[in-house]
N, C-alpha and C. Protein backbone atom coordinates (compact mmCIF):
# COMPACT_ATOMS: atom_id res chain seq x y z
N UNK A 1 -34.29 17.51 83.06
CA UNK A 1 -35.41 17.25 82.16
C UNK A 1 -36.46 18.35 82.32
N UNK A 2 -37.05 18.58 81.27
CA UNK A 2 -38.15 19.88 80.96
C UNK A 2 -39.54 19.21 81.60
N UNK A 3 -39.66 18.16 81.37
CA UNK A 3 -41.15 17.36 81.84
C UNK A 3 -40.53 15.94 82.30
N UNK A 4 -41.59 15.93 83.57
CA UNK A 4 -41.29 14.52 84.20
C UNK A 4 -41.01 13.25 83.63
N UNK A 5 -41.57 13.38 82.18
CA UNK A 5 -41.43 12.00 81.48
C UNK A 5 -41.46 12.96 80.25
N UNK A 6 -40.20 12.63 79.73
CA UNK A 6 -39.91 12.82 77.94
C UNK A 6 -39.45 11.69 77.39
N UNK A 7 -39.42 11.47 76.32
CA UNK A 7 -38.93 10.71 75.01
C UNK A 7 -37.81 11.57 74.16
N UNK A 8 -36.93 10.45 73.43
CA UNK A 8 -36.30 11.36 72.87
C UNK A 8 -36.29 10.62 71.49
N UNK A 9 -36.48 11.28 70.82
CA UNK A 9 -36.93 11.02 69.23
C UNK A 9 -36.06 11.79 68.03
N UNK A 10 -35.50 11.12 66.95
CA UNK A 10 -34.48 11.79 66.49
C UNK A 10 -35.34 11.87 65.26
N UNK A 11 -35.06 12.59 63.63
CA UNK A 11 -36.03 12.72 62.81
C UNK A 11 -35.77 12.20 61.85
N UNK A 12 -36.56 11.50 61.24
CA UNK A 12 -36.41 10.44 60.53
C UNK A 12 -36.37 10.99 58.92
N UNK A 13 -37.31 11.62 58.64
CA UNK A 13 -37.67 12.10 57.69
C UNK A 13 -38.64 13.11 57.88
N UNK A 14 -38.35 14.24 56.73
CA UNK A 14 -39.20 15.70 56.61
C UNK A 14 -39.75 15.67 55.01
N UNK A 15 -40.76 15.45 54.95
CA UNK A 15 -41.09 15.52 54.21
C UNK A 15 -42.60 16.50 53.73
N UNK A 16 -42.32 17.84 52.46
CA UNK A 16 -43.21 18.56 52.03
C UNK A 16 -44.79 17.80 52.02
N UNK A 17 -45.52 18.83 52.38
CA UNK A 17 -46.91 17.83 52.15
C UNK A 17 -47.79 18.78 51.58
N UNK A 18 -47.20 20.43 51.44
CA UNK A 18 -47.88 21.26 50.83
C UNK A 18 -47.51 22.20 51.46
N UNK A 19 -47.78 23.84 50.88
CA UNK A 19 -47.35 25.01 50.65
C UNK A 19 -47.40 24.86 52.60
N UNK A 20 -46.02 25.29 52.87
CA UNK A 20 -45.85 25.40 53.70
C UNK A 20 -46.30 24.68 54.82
N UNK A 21 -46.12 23.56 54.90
CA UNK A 21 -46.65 22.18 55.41
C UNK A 21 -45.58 20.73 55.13
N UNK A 22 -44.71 20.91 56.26
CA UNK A 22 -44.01 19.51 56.49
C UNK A 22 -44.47 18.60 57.69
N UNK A 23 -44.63 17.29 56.59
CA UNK A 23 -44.46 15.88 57.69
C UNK A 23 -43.06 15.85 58.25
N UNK A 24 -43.04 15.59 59.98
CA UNK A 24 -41.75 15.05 60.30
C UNK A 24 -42.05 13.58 60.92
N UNK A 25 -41.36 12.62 60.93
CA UNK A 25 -41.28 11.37 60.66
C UNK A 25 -40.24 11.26 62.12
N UNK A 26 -40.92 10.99 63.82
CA UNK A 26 -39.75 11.38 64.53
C UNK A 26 -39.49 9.71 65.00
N UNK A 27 -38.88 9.38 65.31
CA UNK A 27 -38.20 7.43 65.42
C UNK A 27 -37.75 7.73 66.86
N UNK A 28 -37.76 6.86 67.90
CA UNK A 28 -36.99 7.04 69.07
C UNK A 28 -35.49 6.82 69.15
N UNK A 29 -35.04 7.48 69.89
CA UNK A 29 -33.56 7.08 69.84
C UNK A 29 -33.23 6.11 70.14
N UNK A 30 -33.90 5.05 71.21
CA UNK A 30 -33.60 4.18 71.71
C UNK A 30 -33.82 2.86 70.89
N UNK A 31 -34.90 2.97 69.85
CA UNK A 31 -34.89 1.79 69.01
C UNK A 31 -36.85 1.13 68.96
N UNK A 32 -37.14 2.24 70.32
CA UNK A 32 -38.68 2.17 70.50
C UNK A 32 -39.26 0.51 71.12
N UNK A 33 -40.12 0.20 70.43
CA UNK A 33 -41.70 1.00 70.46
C UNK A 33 -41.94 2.02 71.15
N UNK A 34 -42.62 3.21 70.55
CA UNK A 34 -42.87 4.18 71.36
C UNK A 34 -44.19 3.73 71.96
N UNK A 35 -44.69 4.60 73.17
CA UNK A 35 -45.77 4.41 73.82
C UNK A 35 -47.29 4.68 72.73
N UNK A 36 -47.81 3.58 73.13
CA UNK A 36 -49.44 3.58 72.00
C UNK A 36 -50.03 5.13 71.99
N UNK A 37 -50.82 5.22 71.27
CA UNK A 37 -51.85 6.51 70.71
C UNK A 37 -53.10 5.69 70.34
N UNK A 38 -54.10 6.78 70.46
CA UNK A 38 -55.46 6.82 69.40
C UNK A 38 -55.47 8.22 68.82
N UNK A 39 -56.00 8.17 67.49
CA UNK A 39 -56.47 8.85 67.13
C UNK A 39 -56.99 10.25 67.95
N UNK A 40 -56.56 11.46 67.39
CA UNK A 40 -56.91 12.62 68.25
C UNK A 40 -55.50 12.92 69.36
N UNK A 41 -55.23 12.11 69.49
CA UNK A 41 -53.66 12.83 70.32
C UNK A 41 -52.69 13.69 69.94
N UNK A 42 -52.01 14.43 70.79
CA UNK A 42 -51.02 15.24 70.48
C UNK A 42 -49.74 14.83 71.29
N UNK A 43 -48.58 15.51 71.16
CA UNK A 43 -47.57 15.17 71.63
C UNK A 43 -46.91 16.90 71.66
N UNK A 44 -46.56 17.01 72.98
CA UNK A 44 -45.82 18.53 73.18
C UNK A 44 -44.31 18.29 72.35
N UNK A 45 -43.88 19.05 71.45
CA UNK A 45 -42.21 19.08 71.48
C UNK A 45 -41.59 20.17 71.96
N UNK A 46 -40.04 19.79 72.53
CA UNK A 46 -39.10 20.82 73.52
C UNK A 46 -38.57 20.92 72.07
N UNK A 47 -38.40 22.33 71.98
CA UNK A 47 -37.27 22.99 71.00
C UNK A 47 -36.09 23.96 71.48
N UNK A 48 -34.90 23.71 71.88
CA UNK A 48 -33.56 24.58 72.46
C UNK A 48 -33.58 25.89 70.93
N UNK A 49 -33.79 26.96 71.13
CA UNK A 49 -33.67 28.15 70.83
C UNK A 49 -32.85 28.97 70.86
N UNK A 50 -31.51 28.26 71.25
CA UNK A 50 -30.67 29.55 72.03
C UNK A 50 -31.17 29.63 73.56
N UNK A 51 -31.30 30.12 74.33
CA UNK A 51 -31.53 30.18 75.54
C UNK A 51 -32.96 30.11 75.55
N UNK A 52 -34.14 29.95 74.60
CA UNK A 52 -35.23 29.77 74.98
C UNK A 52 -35.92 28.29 74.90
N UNK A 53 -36.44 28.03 75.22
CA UNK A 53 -37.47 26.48 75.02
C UNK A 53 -38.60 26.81 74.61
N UNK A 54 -38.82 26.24 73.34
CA UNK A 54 -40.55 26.40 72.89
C UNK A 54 -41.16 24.95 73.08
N UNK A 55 -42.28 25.36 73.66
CA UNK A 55 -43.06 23.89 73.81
C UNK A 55 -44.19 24.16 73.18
N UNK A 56 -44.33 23.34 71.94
CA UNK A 56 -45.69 23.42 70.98
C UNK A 56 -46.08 21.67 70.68
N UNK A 57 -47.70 21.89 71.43
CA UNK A 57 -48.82 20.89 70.65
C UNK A 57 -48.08 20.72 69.42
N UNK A 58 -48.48 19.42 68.90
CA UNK A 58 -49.21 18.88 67.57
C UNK A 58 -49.67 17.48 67.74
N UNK A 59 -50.85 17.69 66.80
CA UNK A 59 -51.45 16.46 66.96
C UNK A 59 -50.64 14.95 65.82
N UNK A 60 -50.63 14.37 66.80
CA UNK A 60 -50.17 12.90 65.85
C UNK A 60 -51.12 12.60 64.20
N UNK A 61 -50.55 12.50 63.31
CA UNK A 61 -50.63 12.43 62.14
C UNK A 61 -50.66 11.03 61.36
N UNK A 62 -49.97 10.37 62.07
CA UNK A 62 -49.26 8.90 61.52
C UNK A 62 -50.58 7.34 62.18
N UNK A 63 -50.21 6.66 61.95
CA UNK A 63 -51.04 5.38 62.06
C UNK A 63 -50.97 5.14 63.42
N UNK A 64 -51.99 4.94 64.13
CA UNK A 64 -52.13 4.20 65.70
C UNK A 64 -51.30 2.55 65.67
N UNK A 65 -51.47 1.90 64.58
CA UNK A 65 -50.85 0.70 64.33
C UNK A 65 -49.10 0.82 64.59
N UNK A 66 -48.73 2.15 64.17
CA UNK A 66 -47.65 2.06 63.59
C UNK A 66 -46.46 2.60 64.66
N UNK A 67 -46.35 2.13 65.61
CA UNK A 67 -45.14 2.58 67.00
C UNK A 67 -43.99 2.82 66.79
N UNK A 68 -43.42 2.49 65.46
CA UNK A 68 -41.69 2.84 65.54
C UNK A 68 -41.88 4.26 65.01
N UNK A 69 -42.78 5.38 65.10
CA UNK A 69 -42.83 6.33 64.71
C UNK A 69 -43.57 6.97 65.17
N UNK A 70 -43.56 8.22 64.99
CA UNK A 70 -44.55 8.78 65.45
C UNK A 70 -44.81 10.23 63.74
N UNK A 71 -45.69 10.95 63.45
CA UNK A 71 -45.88 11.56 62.34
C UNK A 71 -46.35 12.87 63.32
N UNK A 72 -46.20 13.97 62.77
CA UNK A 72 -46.57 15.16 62.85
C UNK A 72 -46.77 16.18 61.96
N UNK A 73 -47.51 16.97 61.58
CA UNK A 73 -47.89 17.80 60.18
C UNK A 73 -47.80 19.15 60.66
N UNK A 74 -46.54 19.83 60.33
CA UNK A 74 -46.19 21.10 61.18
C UNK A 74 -46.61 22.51 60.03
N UNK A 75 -47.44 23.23 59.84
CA UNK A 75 -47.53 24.63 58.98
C UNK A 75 -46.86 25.38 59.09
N UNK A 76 -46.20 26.20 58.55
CA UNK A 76 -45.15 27.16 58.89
C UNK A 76 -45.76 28.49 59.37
N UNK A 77 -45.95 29.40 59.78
CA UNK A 77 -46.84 30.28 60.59
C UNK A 77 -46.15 31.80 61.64
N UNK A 78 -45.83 32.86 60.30
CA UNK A 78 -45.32 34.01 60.94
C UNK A 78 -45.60 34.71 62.20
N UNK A 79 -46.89 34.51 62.85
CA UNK A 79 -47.63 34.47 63.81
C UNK A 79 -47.53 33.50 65.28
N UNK A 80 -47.07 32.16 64.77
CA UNK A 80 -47.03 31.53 66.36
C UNK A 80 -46.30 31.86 67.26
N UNK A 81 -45.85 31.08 67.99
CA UNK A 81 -44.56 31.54 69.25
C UNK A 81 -43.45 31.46 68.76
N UNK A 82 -43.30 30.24 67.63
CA UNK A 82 -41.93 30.60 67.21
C UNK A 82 -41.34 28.79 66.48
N UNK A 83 -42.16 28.04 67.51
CA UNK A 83 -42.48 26.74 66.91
C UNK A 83 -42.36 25.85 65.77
N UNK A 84 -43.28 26.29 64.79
CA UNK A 84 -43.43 26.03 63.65
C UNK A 84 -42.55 26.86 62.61
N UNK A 85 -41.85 28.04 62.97
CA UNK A 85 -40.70 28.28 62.21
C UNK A 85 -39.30 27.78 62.12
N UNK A 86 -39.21 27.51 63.92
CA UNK A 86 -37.97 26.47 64.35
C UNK A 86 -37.84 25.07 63.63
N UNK A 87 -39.05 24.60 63.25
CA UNK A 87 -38.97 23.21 62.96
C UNK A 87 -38.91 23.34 61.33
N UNK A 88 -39.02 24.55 60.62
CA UNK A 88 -39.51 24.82 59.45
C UNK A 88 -37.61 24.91 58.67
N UNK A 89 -37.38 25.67 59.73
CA UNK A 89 -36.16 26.13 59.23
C UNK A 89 -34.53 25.92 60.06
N UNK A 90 -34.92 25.11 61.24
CA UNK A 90 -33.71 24.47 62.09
C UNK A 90 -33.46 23.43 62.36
N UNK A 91 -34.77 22.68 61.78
CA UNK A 91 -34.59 20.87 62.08
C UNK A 91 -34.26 20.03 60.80
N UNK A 92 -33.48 19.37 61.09
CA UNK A 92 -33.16 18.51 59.81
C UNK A 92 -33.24 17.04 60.06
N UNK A 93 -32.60 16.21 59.02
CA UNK A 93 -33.24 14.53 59.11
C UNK A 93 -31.90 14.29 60.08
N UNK A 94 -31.91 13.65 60.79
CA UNK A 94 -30.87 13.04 61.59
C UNK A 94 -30.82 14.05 63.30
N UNK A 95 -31.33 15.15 63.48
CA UNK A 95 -31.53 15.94 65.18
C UNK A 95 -32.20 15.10 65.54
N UNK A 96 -32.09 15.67 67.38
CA UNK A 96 -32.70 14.74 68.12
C UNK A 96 -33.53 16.32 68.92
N UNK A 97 -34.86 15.79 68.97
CA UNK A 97 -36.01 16.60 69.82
C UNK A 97 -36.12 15.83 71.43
N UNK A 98 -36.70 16.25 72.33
CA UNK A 98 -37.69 15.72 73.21
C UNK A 98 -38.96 16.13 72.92
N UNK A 99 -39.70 14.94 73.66
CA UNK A 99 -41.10 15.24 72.62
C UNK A 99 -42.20 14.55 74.40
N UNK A 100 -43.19 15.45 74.59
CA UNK A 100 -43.85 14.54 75.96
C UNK A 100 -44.51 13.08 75.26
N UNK A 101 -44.99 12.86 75.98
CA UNK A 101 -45.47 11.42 76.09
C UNK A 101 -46.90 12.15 75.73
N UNK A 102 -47.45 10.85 74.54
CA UNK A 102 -49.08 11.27 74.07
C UNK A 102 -50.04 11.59 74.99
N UNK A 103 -50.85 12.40 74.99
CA UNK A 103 -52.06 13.08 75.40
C UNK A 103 -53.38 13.25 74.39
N UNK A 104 -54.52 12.71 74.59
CA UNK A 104 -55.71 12.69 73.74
C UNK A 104 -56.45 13.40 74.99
N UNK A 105 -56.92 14.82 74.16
CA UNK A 105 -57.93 15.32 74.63
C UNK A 105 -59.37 15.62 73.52
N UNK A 106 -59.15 14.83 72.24
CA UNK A 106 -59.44 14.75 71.26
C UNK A 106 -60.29 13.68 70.74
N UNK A 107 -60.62 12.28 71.43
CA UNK A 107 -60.65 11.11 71.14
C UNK A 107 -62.17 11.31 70.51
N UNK A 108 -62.06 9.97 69.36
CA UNK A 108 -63.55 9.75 69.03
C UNK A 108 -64.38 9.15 69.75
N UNK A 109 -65.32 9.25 69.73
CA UNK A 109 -66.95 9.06 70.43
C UNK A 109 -67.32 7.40 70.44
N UNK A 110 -67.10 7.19 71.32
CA UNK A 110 -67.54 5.52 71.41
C UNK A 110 -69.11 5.23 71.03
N UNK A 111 -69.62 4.53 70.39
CA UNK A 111 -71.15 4.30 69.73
C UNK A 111 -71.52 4.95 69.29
N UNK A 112 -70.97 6.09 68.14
CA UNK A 112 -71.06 6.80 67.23
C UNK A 112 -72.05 6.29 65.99
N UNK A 113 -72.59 6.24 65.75
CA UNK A 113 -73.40 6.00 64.59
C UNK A 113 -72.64 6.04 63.31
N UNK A 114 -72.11 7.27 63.26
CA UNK A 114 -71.55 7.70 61.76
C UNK A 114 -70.42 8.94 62.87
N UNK A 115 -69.19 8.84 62.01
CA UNK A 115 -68.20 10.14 62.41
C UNK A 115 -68.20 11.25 61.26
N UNK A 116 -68.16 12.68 61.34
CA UNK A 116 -68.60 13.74 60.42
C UNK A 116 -67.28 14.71 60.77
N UNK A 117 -66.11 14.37 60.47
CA UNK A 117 -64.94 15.35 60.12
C UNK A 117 -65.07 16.41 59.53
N UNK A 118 -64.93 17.95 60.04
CA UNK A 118 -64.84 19.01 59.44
C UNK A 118 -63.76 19.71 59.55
N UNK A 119 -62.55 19.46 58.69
CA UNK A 119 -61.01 20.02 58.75
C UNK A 119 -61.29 21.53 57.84
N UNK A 120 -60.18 22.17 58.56
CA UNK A 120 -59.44 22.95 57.89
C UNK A 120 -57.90 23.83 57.82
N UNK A 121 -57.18 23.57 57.04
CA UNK A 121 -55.58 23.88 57.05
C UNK A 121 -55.46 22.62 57.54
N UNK A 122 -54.15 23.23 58.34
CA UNK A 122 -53.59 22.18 58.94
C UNK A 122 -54.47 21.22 60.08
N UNK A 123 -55.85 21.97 60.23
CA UNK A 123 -56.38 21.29 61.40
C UNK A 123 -56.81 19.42 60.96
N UNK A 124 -56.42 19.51 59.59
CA UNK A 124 -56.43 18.07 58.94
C UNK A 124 -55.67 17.24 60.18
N UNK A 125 -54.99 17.31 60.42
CA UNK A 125 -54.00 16.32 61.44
C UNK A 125 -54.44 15.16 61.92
N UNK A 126 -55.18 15.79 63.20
CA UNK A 126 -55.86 15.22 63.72
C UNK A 126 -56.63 13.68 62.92
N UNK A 127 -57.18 14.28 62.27
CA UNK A 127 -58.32 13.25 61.19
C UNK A 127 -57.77 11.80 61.00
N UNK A 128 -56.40 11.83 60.15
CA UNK A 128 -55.92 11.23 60.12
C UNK A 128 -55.83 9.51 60.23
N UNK A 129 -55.73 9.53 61.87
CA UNK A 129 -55.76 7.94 62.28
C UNK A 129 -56.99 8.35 63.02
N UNK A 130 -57.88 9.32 62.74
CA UNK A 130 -59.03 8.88 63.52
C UNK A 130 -60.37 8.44 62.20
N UNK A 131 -59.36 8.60 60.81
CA UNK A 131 -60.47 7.95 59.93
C UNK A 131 -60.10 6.33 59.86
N UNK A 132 -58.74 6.36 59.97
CA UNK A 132 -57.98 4.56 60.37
C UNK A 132 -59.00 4.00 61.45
N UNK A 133 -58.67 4.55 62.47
CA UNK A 133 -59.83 3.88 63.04
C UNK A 133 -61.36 3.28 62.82
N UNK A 134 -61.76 4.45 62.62
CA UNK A 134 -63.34 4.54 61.99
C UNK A 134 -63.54 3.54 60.50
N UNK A 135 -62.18 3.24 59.92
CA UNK A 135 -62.54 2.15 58.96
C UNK A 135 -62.64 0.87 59.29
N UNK A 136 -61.48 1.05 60.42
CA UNK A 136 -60.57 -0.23 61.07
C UNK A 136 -62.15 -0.75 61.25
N UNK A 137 -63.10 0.05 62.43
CA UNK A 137 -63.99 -0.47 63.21
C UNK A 137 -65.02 -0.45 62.71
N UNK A 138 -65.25 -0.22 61.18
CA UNK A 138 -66.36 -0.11 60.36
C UNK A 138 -67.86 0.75 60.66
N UNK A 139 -67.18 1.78 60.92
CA UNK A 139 -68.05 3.11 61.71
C UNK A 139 -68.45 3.80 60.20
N UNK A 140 -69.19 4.00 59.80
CA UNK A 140 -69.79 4.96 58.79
C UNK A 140 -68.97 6.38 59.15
N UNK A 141 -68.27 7.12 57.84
CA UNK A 141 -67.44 8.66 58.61
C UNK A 141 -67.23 9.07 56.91
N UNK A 142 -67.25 10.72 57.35
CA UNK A 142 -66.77 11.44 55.76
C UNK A 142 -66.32 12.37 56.22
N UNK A 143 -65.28 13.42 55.69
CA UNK A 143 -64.53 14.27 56.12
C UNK A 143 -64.64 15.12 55.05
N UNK A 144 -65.08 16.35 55.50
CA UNK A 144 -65.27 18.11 54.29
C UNK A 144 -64.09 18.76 54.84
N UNK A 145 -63.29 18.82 53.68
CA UNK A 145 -62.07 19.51 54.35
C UNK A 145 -62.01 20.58 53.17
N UNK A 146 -61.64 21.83 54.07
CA UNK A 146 -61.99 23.21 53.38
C UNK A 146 -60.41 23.85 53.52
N UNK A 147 -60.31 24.43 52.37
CA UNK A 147 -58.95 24.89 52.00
C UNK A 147 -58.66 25.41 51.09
N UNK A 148 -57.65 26.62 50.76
CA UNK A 148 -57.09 27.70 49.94
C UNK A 148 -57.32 27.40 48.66
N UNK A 149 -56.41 26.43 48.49
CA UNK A 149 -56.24 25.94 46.96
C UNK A 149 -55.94 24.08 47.32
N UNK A 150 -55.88 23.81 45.85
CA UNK A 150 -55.16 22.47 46.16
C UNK A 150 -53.67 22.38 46.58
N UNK A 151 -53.04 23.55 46.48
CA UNK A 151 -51.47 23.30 46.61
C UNK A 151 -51.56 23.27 47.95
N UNK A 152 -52.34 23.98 48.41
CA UNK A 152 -52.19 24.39 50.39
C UNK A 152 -52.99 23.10 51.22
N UNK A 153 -53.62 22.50 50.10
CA UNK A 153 -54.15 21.04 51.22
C UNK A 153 -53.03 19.90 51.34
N UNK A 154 -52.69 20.14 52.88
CA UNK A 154 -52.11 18.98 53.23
C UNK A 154 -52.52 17.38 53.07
N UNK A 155 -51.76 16.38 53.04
CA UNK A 155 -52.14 15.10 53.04
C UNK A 155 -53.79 14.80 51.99
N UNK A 156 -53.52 15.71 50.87
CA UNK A 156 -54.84 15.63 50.30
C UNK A 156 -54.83 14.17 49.63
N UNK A 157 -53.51 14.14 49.07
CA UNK A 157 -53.60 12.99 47.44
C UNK A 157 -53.67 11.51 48.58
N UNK A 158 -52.99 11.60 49.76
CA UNK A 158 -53.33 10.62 50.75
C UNK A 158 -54.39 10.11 51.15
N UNK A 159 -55.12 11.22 51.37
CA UNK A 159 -56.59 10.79 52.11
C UNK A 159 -57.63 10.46 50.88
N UNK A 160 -57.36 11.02 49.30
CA UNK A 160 -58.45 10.11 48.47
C UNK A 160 -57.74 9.45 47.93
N UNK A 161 -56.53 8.76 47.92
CA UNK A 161 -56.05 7.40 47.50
C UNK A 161 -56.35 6.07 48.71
N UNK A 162 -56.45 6.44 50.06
CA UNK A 162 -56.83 5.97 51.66
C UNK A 162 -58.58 5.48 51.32
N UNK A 163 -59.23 6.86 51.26
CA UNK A 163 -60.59 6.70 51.61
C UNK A 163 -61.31 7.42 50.24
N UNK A 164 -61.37 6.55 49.36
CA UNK A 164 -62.40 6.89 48.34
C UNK A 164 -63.69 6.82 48.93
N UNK A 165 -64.32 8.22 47.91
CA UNK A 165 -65.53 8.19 48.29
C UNK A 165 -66.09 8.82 49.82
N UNK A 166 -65.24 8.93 50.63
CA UNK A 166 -65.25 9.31 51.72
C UNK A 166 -64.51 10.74 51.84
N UNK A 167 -63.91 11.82 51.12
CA UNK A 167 -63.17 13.03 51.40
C UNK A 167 -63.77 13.64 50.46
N UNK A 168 -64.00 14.52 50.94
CA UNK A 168 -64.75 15.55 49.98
C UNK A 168 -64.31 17.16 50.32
N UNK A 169 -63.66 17.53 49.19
CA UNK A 169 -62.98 18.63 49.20
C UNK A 169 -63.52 20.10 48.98
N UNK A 170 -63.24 21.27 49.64
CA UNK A 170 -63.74 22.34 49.45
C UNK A 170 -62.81 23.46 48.89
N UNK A 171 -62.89 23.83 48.16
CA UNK A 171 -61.59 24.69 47.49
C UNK A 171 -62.09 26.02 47.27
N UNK A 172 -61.34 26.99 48.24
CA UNK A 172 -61.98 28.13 48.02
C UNK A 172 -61.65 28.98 46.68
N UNK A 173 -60.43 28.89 45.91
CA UNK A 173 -60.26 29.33 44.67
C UNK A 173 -60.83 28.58 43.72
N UNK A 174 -61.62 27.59 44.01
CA UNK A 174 -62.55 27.12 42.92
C UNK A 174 -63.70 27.00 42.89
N UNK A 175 -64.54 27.83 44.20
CA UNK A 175 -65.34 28.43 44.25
C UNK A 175 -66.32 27.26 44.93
N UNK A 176 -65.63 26.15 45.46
CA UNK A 176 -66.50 25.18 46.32
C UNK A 176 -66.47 25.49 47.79
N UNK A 177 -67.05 25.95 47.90
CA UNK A 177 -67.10 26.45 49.66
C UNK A 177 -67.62 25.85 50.60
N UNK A 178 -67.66 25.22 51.76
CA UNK A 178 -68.26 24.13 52.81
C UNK A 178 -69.66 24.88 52.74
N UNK A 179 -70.88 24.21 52.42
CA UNK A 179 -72.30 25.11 53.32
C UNK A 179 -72.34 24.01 54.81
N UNK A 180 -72.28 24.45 55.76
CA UNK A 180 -72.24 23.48 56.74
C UNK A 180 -73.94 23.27 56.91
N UNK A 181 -74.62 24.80 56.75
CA UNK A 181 -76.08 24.11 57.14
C UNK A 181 -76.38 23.11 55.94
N UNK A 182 -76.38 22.95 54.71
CA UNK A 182 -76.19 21.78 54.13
C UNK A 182 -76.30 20.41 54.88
N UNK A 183 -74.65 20.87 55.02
CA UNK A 183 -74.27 19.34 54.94
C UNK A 183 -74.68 18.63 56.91
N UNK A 184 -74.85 19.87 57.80
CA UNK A 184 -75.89 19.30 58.69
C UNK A 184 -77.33 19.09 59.10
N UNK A 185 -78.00 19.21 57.49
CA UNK A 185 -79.26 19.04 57.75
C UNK A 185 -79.29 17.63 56.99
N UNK A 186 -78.40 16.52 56.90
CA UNK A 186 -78.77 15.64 55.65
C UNK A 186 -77.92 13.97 56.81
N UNK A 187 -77.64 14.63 57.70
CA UNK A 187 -76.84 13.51 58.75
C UNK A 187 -78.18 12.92 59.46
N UNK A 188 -77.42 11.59 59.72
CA UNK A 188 -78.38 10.68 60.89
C UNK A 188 -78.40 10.71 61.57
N UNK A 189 -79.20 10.59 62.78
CA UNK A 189 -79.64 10.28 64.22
C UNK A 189 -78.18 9.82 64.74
N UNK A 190 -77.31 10.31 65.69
CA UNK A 190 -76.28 9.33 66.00
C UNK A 190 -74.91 9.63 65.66
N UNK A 191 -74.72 10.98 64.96
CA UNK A 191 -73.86 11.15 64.06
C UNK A 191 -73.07 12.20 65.06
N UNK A 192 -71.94 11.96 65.48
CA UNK A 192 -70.61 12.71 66.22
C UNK A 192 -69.85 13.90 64.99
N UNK A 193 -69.97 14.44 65.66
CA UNK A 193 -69.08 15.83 64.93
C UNK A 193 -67.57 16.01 65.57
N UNK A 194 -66.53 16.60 64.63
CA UNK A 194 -65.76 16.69 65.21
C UNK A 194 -65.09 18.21 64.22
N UNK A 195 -64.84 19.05 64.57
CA UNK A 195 -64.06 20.26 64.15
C UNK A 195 -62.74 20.65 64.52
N UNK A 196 -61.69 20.70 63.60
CA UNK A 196 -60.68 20.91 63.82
C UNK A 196 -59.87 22.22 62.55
N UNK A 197 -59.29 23.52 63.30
CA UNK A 197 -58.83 24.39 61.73
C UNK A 197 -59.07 25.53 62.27
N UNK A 198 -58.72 26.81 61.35
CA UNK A 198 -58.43 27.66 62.63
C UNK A 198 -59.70 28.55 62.76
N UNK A 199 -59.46 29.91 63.25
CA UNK A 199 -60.81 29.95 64.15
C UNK A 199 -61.91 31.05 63.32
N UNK A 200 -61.69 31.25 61.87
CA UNK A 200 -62.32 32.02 61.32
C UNK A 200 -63.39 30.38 60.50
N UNK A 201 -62.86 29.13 60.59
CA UNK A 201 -63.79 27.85 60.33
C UNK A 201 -65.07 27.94 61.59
């Protein structure tokens, strides 16, 4: 074994979520429940390469409610270690991964007033079940998620069919651009930030 404690998770479903952006849908082999999550967690996956092992983060994607699964939102990315091309272009519905056991180094803010999501790309992930939550627990939260076009926003048509009124989109080919001093001079006393996307956000 690669890590003291793995899971082994076979793939359920891959499904497009935008320009270069697949959901994988991973189920345990064994029949599960997999081990609980909150919101903000990630899960390492082992990928066999030929003689190499890639071990790449991603953050859980899918419902904290929802244990016979686990969700992940992978970008495809000429640049990483190698990761997100392996899974882009070597994994199919029916392989089996090892995947570590969840890790939140991410979690939301206990007595938060209001939660203030600022995604971008794929850094959407995360958000996810941490806006489930924040509804679940009737926390005041809105999420500015900034991105290429509409084709390149992941999980977009999801999150305003989920949370009307609450996602508010920034599209840089349509000339809506995040002003962050804006939109942080107009928050309440109490209000948790959270940033996730890559590092020119």
């Amino acid at each position: 074994m690669l890590f003291r404690s793995t899971l082994r998770v076979r793939v359920a479903a891959i499904t497009p979520e935008a320009e270069a952006v697949k959901r994988f849908r991973l189920e345990p082999v064994d029949g599960g429940p997999l081990p609980p999550f909150a919101g903000g967690a990630h899960v390492t996956v082992l990928m066999k390469d030929g003689e190499r092992t890639i071990r790449n983060a991603y953050s859980l994607a899918g419902s904290p409610d929802d244990l016979s699964a686990y969700e992940i939102g992978v970008a495809r990315s000429e640049t990483s270690r190698g990761g997100s091309i392996f899974l882009h272009e070597k994994v199919a519905v029916g392989d089996e991964l090892e995947i570590g056991h969840p890790v939140n180094l991410f979690p939301l803010a206990q007595g938060a007033r209001k939660q203030l999501f600022v995604a971008g790309g794929i850094g959407i992930t995360p958000f996810l079940p941490m806006m489930e939550q924040a509804a679940r627990a009737s926390v005041p939260f809105e999420l500015h998620y900034s991105i290429r076009s509409r084709a390149a926003g992941a999980f977009v048509d999801d999150l305003v069919a989920r949370f009307p009124g609450r996602v508010h989109l920034h599209v840089s080919d349509e000339g809506t651009r995040l002003d962050l001093d804006r939109l942080f001079a107009h928050q309440p006393l109490g209000t948790h930030l959270y940033v996730c996307g890559p590092q020119r956000l």
